[in-house]
N, C-alpha and C. Protein backbone atom coordinates (compact mmCIF):
# COMPACT_ATOMS: atom_id res chain seq x y z
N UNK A 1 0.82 -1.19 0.00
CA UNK A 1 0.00 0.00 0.00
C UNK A 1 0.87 1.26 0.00
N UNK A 2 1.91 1.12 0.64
CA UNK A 2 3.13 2.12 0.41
C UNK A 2 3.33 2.59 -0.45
N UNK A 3 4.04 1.89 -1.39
CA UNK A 3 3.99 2.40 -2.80
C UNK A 3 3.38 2.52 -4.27
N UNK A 4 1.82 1.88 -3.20
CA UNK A 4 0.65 2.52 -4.13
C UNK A 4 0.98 3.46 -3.78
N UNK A 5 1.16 4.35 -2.58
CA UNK A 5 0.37 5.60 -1.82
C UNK A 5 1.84 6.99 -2.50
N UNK A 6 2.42 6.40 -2.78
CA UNK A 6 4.17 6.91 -3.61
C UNK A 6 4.11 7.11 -4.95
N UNK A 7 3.26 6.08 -5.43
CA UNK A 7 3.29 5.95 -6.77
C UNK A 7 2.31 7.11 -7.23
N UNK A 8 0.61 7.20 -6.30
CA UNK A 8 0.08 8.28 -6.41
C UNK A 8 0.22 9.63 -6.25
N UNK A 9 0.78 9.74 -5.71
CA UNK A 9 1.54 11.04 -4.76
C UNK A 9 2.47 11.46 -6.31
N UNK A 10 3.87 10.94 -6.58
CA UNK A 10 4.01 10.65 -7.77
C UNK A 10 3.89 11.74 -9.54
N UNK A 11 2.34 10.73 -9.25
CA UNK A 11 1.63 11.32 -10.41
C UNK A 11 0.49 12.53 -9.84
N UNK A 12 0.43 12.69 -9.53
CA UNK A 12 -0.35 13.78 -8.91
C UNK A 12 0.95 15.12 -9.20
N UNK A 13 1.80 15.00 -8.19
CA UNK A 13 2.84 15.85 -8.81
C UNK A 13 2.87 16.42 -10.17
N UNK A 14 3.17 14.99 -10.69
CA UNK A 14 3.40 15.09 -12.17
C UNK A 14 2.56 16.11 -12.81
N UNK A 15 1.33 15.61 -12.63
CA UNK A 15 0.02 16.67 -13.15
C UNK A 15 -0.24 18.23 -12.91
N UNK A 16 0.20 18.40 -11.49
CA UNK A 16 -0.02 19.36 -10.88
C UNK A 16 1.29 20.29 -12.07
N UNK A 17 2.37 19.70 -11.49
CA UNK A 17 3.28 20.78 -12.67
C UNK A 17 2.97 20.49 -14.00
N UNK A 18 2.72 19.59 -14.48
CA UNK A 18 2.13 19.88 -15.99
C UNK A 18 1.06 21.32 -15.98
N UNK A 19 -0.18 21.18 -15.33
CA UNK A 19 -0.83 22.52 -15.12
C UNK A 19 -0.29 23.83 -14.92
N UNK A 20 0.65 24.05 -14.28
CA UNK A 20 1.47 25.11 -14.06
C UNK A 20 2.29 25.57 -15.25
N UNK A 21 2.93 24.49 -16.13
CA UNK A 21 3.16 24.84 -17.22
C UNK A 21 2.11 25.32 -18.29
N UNK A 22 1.16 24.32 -18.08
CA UNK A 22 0.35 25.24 -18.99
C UNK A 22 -0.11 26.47 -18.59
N UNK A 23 -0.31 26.95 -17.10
CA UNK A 23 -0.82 28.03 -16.61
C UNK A 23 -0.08 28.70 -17.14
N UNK A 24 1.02 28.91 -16.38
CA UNK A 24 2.10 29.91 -17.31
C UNK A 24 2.58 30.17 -18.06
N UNK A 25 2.32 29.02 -19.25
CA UNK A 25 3.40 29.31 -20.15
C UNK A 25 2.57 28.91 -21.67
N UNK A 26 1.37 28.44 -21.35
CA UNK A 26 0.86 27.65 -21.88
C UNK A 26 1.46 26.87 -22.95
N UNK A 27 2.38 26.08 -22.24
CA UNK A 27 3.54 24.54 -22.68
C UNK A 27 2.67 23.24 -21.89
N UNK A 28 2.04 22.14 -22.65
CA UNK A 28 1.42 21.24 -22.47
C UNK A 28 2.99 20.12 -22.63
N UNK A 29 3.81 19.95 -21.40
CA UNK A 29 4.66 18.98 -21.27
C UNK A 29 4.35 17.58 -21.68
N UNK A 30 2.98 17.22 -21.38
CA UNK A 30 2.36 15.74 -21.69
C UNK A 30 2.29 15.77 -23.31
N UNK A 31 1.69 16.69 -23.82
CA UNK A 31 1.30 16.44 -25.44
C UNK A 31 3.00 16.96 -25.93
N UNK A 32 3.64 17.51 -25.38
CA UNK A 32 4.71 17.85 -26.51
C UNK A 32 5.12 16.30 -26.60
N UNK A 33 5.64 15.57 -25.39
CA UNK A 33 6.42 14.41 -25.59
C UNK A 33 5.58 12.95 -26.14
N UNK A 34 4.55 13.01 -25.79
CA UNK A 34 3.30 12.31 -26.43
C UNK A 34 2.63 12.59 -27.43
N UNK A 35 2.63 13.76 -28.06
CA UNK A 35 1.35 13.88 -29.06
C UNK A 35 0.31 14.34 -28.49
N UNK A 36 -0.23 15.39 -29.26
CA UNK A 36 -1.37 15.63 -28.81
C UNK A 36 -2.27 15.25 -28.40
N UNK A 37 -3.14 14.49 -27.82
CA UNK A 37 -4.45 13.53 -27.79
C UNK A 37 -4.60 11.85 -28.06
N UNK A 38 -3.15 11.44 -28.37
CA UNK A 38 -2.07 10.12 -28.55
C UNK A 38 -3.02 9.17 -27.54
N UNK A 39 -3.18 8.00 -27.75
CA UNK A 39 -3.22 6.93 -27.10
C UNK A 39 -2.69 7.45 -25.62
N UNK A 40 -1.25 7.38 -25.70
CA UNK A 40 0.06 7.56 -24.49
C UNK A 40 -0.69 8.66 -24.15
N UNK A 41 -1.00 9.75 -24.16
CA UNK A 41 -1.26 10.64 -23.78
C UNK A 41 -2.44 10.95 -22.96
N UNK A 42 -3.61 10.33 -23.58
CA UNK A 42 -4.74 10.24 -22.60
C UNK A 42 -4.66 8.81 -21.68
N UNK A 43 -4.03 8.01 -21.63
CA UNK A 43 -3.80 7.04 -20.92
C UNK A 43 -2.82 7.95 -19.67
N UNK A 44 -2.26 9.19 -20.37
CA UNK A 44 -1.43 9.51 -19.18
C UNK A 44 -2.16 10.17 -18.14
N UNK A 45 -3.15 10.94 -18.88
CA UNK A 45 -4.44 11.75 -18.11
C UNK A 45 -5.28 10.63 -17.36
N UNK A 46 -5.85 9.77 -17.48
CA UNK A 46 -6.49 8.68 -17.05
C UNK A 46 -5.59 8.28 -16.12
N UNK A 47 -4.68 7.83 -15.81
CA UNK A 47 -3.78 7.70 -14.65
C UNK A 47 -3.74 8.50 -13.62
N UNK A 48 -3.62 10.08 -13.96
CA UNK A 48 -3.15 11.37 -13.23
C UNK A 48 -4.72 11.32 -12.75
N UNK A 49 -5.87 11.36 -13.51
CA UNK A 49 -7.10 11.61 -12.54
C UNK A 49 -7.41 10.93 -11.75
N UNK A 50 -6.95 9.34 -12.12
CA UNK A 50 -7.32 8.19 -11.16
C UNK A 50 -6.57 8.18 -10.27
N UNK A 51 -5.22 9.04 -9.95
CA UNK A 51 -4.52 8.97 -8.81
C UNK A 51 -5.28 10.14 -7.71
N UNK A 52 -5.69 11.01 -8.52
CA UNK A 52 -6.16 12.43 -8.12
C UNK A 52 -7.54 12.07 -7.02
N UNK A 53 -8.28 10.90 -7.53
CA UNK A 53 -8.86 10.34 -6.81
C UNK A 53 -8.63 9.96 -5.60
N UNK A 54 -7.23 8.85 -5.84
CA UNK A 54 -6.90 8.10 -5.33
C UNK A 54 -6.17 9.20 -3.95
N UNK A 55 -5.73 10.18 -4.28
CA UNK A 55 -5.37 11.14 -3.31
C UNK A 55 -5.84 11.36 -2.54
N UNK A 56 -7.24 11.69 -2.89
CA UNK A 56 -8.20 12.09 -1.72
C UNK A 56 -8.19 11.35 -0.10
N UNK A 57 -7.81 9.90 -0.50
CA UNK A 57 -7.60 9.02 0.84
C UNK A 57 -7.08 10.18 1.79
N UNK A 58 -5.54 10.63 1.53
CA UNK A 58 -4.88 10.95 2.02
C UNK A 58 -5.17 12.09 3.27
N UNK A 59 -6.26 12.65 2.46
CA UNK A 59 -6.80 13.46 4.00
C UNK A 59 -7.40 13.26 4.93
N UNK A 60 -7.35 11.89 5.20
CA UNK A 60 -7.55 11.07 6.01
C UNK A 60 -6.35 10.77 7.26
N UNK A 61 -5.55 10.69 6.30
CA UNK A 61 -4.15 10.79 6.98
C UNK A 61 -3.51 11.60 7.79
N UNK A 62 -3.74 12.53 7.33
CA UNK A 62 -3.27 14.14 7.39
C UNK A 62 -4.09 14.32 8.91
N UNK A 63 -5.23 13.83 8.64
CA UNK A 63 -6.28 14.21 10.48
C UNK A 63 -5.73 13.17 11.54
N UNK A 64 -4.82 12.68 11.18
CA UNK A 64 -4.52 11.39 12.43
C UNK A 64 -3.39 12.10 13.37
């Protein structure tokens, strides 16, 4: 469960600064190295939301 909880954490990151790049700069890091809308690419989004989910546990944690 550890390094589920690592692996999510992780990609969440990942996402979070992808957004920031696009905020600022509007540079989409995921589609430059993937392709725009690529297989790889929305499989990468589908990961990042399902961790984003998967995050939520965590404030659970955080109250202990």
């Amino acid at each position: 469960m550890k390094t589920l909880n690592a692996i999510a954490l992780t990609l969440v990151i990942i996402g979070a600064l992808n957004w920031l790049l696009v905020g600022l700069f509007e540079f989409n890091l995921v589609d430059a190295l993937f392709g725009s809308l690529s297989f790889i690419t929305r499989l990468i989004y589908i990961l990042v939301g399902i961790t984003g989910i998967w995050a939520i546990a965590f404030y659970s944690k955080v109250s202990d």
